[in-house]
C-alpha atoms as a PDB file:
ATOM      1  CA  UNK A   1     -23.098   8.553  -6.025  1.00  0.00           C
ATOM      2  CA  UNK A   2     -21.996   5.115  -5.364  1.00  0.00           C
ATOM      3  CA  UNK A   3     -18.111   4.718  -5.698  1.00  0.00           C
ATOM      4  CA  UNK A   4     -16.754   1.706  -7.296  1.00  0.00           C
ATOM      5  CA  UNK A   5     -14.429   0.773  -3.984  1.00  0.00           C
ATOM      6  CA  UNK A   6     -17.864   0.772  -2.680  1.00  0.00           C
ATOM      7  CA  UNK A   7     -19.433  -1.281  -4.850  1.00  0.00           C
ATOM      8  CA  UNK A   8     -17.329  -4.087  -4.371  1.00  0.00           C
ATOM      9  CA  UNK A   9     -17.939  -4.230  -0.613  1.00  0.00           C
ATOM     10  CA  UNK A  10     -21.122  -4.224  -1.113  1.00  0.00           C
ATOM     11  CA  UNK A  11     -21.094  -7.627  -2.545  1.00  0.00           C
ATOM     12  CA  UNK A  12     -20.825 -10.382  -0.526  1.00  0.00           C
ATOM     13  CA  UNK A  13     -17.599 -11.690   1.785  1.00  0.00           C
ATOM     14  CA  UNK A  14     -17.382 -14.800  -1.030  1.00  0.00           C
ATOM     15  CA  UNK A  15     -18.509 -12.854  -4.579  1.00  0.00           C
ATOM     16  CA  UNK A  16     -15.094 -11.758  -6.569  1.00  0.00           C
ATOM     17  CA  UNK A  17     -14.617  -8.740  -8.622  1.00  0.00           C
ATOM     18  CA  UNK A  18     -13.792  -7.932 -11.739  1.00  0.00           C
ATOM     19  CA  UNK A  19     -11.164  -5.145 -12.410  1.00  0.00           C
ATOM     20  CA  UNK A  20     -13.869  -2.188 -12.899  1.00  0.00           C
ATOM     21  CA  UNK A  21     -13.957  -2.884  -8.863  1.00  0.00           C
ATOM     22  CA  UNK A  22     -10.968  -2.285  -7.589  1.00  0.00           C
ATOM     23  CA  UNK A  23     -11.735   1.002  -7.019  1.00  0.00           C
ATOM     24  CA  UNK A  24      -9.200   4.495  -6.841  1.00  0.00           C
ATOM     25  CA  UNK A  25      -6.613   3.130  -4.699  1.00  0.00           C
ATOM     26  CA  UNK A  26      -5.553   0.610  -7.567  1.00  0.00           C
ATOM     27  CA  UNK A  27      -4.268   2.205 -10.844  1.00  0.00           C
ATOM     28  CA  UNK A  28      -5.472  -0.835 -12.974  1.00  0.00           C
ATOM     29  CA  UNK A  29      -3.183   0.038 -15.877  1.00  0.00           C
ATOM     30  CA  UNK A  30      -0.090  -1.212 -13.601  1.00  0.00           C
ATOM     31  CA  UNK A  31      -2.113  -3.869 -12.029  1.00  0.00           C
ATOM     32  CA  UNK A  32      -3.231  -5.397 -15.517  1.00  0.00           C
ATOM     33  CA  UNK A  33       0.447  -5.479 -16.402  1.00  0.00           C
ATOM     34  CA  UNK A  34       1.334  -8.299 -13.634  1.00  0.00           C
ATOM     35  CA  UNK A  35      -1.972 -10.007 -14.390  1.00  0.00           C
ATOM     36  CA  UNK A  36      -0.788 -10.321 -18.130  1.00  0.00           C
ATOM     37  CA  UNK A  37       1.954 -12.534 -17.056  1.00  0.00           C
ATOM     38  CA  UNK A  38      -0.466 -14.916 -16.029  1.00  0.00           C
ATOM     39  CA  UNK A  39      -0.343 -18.617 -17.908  1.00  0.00           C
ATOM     40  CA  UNK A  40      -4.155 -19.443 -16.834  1.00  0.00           C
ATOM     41  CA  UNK A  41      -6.355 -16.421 -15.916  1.00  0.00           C
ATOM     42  CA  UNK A  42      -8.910 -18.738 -14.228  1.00  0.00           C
ATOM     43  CA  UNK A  43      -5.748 -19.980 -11.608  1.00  0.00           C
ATOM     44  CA  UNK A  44      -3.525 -16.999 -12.086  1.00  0.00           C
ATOM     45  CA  UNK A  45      -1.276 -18.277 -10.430  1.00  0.00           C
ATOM     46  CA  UNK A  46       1.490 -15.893 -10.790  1.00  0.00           C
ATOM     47  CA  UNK A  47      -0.061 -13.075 -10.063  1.00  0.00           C
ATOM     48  CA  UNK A  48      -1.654 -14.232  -7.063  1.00  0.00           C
ATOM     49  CA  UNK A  49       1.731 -15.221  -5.850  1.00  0.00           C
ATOM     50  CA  UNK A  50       2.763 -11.819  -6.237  1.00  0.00           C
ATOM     51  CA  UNK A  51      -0.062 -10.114  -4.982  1.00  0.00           C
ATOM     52  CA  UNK A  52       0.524 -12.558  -1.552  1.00  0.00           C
ATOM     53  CA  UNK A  53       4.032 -12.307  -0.775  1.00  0.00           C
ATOM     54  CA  UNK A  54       3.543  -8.148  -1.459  1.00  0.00           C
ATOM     55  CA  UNK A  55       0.205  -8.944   1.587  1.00  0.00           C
ATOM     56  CA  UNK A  56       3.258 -10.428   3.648  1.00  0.00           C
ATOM     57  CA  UNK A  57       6.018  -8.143   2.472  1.00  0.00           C
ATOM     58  CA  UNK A  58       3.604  -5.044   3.762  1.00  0.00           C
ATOM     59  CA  UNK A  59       2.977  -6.487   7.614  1.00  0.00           C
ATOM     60  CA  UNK A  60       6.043  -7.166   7.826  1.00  0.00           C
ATOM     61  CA  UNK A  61       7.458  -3.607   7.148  1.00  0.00           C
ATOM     62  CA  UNK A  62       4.500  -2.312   9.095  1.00  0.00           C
ATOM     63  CA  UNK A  63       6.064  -4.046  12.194  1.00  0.00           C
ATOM     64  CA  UNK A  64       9.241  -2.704  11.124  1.00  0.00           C
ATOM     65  CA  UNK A  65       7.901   0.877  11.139  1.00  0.00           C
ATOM     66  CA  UNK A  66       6.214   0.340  14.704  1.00  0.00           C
ATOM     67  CA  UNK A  67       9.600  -0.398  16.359  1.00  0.00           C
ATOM     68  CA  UNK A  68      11.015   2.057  14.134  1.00  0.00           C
ATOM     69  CA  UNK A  69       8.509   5.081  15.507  1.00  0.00           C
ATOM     70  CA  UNK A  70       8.986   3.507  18.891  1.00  0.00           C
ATOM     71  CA  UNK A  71      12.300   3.693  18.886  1.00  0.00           C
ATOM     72  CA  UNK A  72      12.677   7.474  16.823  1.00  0.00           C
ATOM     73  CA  UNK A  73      14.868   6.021  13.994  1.00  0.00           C
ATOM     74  CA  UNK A  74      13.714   8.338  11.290  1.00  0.00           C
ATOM     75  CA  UNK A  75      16.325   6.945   9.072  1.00  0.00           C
ATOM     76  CA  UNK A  76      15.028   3.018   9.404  1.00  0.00           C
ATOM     77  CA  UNK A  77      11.482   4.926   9.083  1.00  0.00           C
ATOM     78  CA  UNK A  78      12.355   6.779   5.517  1.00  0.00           C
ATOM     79  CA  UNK A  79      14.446   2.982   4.472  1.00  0.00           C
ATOM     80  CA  UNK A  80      11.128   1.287   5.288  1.00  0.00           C
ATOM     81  CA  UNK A  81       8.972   3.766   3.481  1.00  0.00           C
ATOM     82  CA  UNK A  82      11.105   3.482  -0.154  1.00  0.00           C
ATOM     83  CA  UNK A  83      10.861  -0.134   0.184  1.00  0.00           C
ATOM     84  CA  UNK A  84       7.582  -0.438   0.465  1.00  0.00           C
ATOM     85  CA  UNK A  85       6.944   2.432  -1.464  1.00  0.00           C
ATOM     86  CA  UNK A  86       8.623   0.044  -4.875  1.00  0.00           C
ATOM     87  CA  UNK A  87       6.846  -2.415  -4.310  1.00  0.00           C
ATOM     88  CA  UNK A  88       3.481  -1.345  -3.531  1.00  0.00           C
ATOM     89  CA  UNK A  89       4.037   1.054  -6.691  1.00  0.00           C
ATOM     90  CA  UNK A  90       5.226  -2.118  -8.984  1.00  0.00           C
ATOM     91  CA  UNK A  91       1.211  -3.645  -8.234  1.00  0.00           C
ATOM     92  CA  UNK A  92      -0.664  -0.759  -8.848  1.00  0.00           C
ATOM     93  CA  UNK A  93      -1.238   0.457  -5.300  1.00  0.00           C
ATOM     94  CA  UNK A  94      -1.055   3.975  -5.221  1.00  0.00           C
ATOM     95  CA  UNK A  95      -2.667   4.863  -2.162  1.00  0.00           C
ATOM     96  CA  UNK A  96      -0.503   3.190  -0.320  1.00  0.00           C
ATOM     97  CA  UNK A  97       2.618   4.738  -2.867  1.00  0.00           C
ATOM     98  CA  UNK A  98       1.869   8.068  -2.026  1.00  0.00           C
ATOM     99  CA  UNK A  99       1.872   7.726   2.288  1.00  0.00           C
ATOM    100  CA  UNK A 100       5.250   5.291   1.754  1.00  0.00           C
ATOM    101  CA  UNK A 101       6.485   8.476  -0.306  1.00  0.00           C
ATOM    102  CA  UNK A 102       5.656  10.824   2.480  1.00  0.00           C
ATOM    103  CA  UNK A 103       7.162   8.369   5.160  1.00  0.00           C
ATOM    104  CA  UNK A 104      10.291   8.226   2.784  1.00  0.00           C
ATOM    105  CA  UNK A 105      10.370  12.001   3.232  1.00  0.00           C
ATOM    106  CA  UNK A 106       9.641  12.562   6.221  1.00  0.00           C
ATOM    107  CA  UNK A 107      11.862   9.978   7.530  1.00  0.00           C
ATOM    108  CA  UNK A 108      14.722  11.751   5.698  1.00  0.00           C
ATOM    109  CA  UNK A 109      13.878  14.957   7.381  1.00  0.00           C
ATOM    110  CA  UNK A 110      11.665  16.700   4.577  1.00  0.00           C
ATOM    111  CA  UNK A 111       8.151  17.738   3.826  1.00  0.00           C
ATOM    112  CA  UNK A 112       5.698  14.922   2.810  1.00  0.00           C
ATOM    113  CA  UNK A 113       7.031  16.447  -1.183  1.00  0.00           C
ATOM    114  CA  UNK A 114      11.019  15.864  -0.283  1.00  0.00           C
ATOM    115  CA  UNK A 115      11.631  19.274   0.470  1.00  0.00           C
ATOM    116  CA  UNK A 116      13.368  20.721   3.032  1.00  0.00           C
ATOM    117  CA  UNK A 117      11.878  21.096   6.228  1.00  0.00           C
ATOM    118  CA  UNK A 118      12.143  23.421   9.463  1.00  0.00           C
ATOM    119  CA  UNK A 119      10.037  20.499  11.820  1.00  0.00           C
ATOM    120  CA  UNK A 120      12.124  19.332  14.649  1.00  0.00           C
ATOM    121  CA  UNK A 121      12.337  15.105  14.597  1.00  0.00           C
ATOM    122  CA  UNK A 122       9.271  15.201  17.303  1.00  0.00           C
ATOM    123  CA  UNK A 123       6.935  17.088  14.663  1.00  0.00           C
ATOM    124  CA  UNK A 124       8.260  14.642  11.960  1.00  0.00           C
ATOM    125  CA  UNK A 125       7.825  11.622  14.247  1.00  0.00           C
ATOM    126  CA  UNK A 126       4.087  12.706  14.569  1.00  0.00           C
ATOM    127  CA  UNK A 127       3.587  13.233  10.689  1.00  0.00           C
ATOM    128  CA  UNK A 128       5.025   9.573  10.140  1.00  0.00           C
ATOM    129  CA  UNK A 129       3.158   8.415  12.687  1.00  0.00           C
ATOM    130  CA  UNK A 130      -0.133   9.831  11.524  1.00  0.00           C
ATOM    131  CA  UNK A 131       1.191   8.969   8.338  1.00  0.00           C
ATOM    132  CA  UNK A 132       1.418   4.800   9.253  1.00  0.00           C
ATOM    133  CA  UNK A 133      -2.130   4.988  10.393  1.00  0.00           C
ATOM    134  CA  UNK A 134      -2.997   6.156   7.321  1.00  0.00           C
ATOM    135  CA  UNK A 135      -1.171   4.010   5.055  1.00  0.00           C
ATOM    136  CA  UNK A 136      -2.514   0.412   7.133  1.00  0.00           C
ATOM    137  CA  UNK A 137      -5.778   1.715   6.326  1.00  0.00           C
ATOM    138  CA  UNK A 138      -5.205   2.090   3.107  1.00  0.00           C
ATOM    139  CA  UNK A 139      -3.340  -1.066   2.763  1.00  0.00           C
ATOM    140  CA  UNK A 140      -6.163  -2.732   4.201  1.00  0.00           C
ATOM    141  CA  UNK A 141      -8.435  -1.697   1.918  1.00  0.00           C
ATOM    142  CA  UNK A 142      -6.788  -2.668  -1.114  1.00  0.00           C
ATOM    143  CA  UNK A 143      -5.694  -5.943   0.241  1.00  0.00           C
ATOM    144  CA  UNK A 144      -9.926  -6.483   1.068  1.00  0.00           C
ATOM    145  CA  UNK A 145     -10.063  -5.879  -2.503  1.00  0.00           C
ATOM    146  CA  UNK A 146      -7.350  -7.867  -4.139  1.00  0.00           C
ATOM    147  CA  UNK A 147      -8.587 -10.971  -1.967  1.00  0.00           C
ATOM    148  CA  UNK A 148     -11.994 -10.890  -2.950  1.00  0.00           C
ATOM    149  CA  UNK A 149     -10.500 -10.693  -6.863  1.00  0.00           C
ATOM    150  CA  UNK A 150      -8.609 -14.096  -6.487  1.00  0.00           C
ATOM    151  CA  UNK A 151     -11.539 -15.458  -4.289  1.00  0.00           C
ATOM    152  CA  UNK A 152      -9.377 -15.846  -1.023  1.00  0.00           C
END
């Protein structure tokens, strides 16, 4: 059985999708909601602009959470993982929610549900770090997605 994430790479690099193909790692509920403040829905402008500064928004905090992890600050690490946690939430992204969540958690010293843990910060440096891997996958994924929608 042929998912629908799949389904829209199997099109070509240049076809768009529609929103039946942005697969289970958009909720697209939410997403419609920023897409209805649109003026033009062939431009959609607005959205798009969103949708872009969130792409830049998301490598940046990536790079934030590399020197973060490199440098042990599991406090920067859980900061980094609520922002981008909001914001990935506020466009419908909720692969990408859930492994901020855990990074949030884990960065504040708790299990990947908020509660409390007996890991030492090594262990938890490991989960977050497993965790980032993770979560630029699954960022990368949507943001293949979301591109091919506003043919970019």
């Amino acid at each position: 059985m042929t998912s629908r994430s799949e389904s829209a790479e199997d099109r070509s690099e240049t076809g768009s999708v529609g929103l039946s193909d942005l697969g289970d790692s958009i909720d697209i509920a939410t997403f419609e909601q920023i897409l209805e403040m649109d003026d033009d829905e062939e431009e959609r402008e607005f959205s798009k602009g969103i949708v872009f500064g969130f792409f830049d928004q998301a490598e940046q905090t990536f790079e934030g959470m590399d020197k973060a992890l490199a440098s042990q600050d599991l406090n920067e690490l859980s900061s980094l993982g609520h922002f981008l946690k909001g914001s990935s939430a506020t466009l419908g992204l909720t692969r990408v929610k859930d492994s901020c969540e855990k990074i949030q958690h884990y960065g504040a010293r708790k299990d990947e549900r908020g509660d409390d843990t007996n890991k030492t910060d090594s262990q938890i440096l490991e989960l977050i770090a497993l965790t980032v891997v993770e979560v630029k996958k699954e960022y990368k994924e949507a943001e293949k997605v979301l591109r091919r929608f506003y043919q970019d």
